[in-house]
Protein backbone atom coordinates (compact mmCIF):
# COMPACT_ATOMS: atom_id res chain seq x y z
CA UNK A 1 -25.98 37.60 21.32
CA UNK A 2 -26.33 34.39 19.04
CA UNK A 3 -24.79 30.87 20.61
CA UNK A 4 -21.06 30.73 19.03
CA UNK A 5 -21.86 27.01 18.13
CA UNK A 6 -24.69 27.43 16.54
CA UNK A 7 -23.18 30.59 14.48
CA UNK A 8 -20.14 27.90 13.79
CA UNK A 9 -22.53 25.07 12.78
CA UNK A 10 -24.85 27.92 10.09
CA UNK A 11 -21.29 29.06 8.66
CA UNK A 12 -19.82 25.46 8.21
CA UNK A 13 -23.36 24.27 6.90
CA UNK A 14 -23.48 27.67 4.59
CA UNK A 15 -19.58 26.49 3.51
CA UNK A 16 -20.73 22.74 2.91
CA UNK A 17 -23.40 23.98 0.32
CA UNK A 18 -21.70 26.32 -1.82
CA UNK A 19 -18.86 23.71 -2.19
CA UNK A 20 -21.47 21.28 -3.27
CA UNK A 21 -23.40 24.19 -5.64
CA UNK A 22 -19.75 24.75 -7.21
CA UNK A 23 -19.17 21.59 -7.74
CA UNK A 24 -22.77 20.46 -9.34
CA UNK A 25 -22.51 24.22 -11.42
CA UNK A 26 -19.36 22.78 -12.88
CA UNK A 27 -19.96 19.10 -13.24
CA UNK A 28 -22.24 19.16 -16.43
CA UNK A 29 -19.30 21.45 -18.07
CA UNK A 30 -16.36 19.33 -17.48
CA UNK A 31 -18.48 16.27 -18.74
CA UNK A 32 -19.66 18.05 -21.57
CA UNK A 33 -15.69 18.80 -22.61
CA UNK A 34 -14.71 15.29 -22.25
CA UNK A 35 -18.05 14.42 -24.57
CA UNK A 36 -16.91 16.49 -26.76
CA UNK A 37 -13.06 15.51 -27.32
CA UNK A 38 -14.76 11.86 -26.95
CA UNK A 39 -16.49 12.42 -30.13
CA UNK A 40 -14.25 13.53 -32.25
CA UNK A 41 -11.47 10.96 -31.52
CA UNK A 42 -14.28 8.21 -32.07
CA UNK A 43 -12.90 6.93 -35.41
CA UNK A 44 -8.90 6.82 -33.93
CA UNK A 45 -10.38 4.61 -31.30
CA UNK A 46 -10.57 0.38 -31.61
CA UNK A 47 -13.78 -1.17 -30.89
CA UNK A 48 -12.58 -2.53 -27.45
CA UNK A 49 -11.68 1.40 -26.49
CA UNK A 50 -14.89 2.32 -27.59
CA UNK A 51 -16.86 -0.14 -25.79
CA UNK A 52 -14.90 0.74 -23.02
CA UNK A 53 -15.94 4.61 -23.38
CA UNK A 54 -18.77 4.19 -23.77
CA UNK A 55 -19.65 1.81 -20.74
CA UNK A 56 -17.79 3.92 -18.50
CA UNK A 57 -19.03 7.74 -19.72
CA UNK A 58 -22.43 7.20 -21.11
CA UNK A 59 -24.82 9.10 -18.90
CA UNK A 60 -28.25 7.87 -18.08
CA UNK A 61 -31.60 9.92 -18.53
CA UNK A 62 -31.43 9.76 -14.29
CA UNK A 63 -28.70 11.22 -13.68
CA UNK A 64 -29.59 13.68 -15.96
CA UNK A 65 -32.69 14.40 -14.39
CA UNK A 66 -31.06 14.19 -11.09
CA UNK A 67 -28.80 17.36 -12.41
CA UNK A 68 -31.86 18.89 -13.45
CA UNK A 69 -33.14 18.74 -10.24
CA UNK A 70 -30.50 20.14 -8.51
CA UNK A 71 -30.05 22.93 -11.44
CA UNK A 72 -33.64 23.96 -10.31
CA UNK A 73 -33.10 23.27 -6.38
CA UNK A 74 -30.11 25.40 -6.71
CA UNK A 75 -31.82 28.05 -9.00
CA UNK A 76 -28.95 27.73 -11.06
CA UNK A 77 -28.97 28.88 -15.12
CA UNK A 78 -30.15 27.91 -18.08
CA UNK A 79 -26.42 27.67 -19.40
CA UNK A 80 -26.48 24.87 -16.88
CA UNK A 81 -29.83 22.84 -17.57
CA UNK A 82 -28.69 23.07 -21.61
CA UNK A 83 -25.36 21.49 -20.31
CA UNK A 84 -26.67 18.55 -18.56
CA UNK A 85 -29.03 18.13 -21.54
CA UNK A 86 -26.96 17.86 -24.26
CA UNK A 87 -25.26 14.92 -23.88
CA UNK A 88 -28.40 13.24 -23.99
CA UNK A 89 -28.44 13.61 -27.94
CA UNK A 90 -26.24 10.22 -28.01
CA UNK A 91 -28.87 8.16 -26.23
CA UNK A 92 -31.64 9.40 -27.97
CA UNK A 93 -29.62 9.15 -31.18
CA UNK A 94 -28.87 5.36 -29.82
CA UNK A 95 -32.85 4.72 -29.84
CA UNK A 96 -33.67 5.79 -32.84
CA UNK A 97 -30.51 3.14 -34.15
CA UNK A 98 -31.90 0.35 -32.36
CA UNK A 99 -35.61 0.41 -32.49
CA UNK A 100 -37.01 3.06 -35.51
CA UNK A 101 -34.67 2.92 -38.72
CA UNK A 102 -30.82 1.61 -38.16
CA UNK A 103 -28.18 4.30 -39.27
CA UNK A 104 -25.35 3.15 -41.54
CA UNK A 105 -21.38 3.76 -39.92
CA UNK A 106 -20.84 7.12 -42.17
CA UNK A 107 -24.38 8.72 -40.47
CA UNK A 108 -23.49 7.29 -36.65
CA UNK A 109 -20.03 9.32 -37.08
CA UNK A 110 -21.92 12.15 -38.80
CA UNK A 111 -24.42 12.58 -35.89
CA UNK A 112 -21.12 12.23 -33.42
CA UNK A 113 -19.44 14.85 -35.53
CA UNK A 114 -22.08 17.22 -34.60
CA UNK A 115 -23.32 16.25 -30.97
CA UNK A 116 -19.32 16.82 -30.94
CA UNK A 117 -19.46 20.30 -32.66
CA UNK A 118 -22.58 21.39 -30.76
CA UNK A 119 -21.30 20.69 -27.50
CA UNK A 120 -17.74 23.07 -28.54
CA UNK A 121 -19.46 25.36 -29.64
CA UNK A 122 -22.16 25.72 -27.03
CA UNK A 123 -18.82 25.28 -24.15
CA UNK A 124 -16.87 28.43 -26.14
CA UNK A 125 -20.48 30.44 -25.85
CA UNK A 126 -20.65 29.17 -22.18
CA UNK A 127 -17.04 30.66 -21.60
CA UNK A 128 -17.87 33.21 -23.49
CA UNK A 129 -20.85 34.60 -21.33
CA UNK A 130 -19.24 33.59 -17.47
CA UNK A 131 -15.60 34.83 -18.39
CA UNK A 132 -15.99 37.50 -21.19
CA UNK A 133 -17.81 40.51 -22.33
CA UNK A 134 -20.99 38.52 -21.64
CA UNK A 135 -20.13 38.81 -17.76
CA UNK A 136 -19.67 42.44 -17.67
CA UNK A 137 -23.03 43.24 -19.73
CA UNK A 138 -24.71 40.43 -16.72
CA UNK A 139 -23.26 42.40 -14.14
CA UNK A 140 -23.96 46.30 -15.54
CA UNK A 141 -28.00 45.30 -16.11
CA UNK A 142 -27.93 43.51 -12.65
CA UNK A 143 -26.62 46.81 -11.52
C-alpha cells in the first residue's frame, strides 16, 4: 500500500498544476477580449487614457514567448498559441511606424480597426469550437 502522505502530496501537486494549466489556457483569451474592446474604443479615448492603456496593457514579445512556452510545455492547442500571438500585431505594427515608413492617424486607426476585428472574430471561432458544435465533432473523432 502507497504512503498516505505521499498519495496526499501527488494529488495536491496534480491539483496545483491543472489550476495553473486553467489559468495559463485562459489567460491569452481574456487578454485578447480586452485587446479587442481596447481597439475599438481607441478614438473615444483622450491621449492621456491612451497613454495610459497602452503603458499598462501592451504586452512584450517575452511574455509572449513565455506563453508560448508554456502552450508547448503544457501541450496545449493551437487555438491557444494563435491567441497569445495575436496581440503581437500592435507591436509589430508599432515598428514598422517608428523605424520603416510612418503611418498617417486615419491608417494607425485602420490597422487598430482590424487587429480589433481579427481578434473578435478569431474569439467567436474560439467559442465557437470549445463551447459549440465544434466540441461535439472534437469529441465524436476522439471517440
Amino acid at each position: 500500500m502507497e504512503n498516505p502522505d505521499r498519495r496526499a502530496a501527488v494529488l495536491k501537486l496534480t491539483r496545483i498544476l491543472r489550476q495553473v494549466t486553467r489559468i495559463i489556457q485562459w489567460i491569452p483569451f481574456v487578454y485578447l477580449a480586452v485587446y479587442a474592446l481596447g481597439t475599438f474604443s481607441e478614438t473615444q479615448m483622450s491621449e492621456e487614457l491612451l497613454c495610459f492603456r497602452d503603458s499598462i496593457g501592451a504586452v512584450s514579445p517575452a511574455v509572449t514567448i513565455g506563453f508560448l512556452f508554456f502552450s508547448r510545455l503544457l501541450e496545449l492547442c493551437r487555438w491557444h498559441k494563435i491567441a497569445c500571438l495575436i496581440p503581437m500585431g500592435t507591436p509589430a505594427a508599432d515598428y514598422v511606424d517608428c523605424y520603416v515608413i510612418q503611418f498617417t492617424q486615419n491608417e494607425v486607426i485602420c490597422l487598430n480597426i482590424i487587429f480589433g476585428i481579427i481578434s473578435l472574430v478569431f474569439l467567436i471561432l474560439a467559442h465557437h469550437h470549445f463551447f459549440g458544435h465544434g466540441r461535439e465533432r472534437t469529441v465524436a473523432a476522439n471517440a
